[in-house]
Protein backbone atom coordinates (compact mmCIF):
# COMPACT_ATOMS: atom_id res chain seq x y z
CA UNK A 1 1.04 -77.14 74.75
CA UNK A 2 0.87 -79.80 77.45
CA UNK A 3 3.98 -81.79 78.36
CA UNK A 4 4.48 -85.11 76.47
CA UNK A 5 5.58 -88.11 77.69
CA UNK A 6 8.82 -89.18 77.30
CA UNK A 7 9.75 -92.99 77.84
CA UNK A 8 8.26 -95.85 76.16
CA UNK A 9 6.07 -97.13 79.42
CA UNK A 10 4.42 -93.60 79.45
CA UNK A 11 3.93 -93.37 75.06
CA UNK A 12 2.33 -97.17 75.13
CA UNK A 13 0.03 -96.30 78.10
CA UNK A 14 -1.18 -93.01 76.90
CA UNK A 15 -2.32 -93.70 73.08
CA UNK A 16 -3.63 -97.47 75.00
CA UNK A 17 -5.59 -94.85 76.95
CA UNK A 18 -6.78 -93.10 73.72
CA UNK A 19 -7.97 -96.00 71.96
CA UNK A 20 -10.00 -97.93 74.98
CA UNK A 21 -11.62 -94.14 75.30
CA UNK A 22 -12.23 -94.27 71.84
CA UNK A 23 -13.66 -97.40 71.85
CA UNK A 24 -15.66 -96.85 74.71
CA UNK A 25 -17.43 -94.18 72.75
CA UNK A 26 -17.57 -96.22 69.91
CA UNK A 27 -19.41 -99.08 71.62
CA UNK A 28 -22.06 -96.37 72.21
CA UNK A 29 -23.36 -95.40 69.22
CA UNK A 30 -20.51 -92.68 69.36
CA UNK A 31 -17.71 -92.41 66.61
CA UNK A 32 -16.54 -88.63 67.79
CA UNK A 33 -13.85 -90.48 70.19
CA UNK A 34 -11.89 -91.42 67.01
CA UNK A 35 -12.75 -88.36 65.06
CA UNK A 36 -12.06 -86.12 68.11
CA UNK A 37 -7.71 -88.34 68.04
CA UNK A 38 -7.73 -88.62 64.46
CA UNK A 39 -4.94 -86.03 62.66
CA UNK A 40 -6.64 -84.24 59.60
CA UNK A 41 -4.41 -85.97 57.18
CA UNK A 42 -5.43 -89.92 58.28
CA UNK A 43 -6.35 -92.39 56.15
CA UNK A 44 -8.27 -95.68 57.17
CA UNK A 45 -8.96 -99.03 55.53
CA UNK A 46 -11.46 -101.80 56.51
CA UNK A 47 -13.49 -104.59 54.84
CA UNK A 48 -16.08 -102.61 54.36
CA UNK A 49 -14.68 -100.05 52.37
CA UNK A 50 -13.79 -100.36 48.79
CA UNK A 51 -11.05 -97.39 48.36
CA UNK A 52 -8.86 -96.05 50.87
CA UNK A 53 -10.25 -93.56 52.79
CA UNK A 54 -8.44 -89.90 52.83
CA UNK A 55 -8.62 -87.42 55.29
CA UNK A 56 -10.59 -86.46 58.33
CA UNK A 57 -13.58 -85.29 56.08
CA UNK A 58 -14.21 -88.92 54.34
CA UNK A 59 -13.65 -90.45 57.51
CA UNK A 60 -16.67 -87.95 59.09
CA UNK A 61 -18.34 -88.82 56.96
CA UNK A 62 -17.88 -92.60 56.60
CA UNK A 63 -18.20 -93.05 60.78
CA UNK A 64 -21.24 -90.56 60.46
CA UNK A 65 -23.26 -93.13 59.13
CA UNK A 66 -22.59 -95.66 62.03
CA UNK A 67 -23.60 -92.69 64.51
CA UNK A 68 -25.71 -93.97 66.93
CA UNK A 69 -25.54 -97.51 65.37
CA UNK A 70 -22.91 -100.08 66.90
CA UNK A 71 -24.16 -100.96 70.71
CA UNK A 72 -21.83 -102.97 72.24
CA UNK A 73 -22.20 -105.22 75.14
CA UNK A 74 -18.19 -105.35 75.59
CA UNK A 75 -14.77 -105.85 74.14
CA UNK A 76 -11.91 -106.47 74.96
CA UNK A 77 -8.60 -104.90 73.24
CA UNK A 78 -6.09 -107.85 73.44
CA UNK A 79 -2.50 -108.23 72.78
CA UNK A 80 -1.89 -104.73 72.72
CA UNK A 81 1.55 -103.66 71.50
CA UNK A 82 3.52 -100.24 70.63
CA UNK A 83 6.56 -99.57 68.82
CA UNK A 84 7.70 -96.22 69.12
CA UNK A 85 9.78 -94.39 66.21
CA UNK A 86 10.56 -90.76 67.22
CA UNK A 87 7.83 -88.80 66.91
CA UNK A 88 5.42 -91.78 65.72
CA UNK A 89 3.81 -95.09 67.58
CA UNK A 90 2.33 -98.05 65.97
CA UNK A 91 -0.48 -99.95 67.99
CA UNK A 92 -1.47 -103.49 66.93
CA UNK A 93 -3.85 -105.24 68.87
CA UNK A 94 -6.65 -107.83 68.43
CA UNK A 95 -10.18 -107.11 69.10
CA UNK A 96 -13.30 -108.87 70.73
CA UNK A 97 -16.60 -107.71 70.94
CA UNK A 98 -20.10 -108.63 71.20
CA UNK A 99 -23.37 -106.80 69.99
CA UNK A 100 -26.61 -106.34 72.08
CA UNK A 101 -27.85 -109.14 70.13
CA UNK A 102 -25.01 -111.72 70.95
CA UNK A 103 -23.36 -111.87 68.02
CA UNK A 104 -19.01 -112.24 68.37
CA UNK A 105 -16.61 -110.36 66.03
CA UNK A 106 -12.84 -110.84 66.31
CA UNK A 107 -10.51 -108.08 64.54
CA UNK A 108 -7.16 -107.26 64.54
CA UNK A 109 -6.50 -103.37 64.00
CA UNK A 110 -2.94 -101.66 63.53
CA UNK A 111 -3.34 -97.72 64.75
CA UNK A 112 -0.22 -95.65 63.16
CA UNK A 113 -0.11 -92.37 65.49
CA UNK A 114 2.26 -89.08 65.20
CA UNK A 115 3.35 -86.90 67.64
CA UNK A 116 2.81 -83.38 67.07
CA UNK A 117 1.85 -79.99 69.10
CA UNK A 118 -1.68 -81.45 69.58
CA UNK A 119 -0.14 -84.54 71.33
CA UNK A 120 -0.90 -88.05 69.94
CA UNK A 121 -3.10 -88.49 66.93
CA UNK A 122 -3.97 -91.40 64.06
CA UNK A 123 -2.65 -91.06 61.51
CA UNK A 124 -3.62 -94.66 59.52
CA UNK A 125 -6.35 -96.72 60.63
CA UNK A 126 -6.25 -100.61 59.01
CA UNK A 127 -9.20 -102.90 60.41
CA UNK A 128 -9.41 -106.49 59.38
CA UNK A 129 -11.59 -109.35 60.27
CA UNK A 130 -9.97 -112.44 61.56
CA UNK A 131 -11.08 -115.99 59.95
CA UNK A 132 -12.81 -116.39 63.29
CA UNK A 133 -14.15 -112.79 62.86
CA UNK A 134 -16.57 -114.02 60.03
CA UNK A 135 -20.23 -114.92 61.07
CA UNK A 136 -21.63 -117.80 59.51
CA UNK A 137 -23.98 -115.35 58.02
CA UNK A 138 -21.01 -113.76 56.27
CA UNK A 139 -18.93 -110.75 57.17
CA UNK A 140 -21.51 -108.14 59.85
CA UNK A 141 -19.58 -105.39 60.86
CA UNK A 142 -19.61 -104.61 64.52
CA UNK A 143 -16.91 -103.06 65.83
């Protein structure tokens, strides 16, 4: 087991790190970067999904069918903030990005992660468009 960090400073930089890495992949086509942090037990809620969604197998297969899909020309992760509680960390943060094509989506997103012997993972995922977020062609999702 690696060694874990141990002051606030170091917990908020490291699962910062995690996410932008995960994002990075995402903005690829890639959705393994989230998979790859995500603990098997996380659930995850956008706009775009009706129910809740349970587990690291209905997430798979959820972000499985954006594989290859989402091409970003850039974000930006603003605001970023993390409360730590023990042995879990809550990131909230707004997000910016635009697609190949141009088109602007604004999010905020609230990443719940837990400590445990595999370091930092997600435990609950909650997406949500922003009133500026929304298109004038209605809601596109493109994070």
């Amino acid at each position: 087991m690696r060694e874990l960090p141990e002051n606030e400073a170091e917990i908020a930089a490291a699962i910062i790190s995690l996410e932008r890495k995960a994002l990075d992949r995402w903005g690829k086509g890639d959705p393994s970067g989230f998979l790859e942090i995500s603990a098997p037990d996380v659930v995850y809620f956008d706009p775009f999904v009706e129910c809740r969604v349970d587990g690291i197998e209905e997430l798979t297969r959820l972000y499985e069918r954006y594989r290859g899909q989402v091409k970003l020309a850039g974000y930006e992760l603003l605001n970023p903030n993390v409360q730590w509680i023990g042995d879990a960390a809550v990131l909230t943060f707004n997000f910016f990005s635009r697609d190949d094509d141009g088109t602007e989506s604004r999010w905020n997103c609230t990443e719940v992660y837990r400590r445990g012997s595999e370091g930092w993972r997600i435990v609950q995922t909650h997406w949500a468009l922003t009133q500026a977020g929304r298109s004038k062609a209605g809601l596109r999702r493109s994070f």
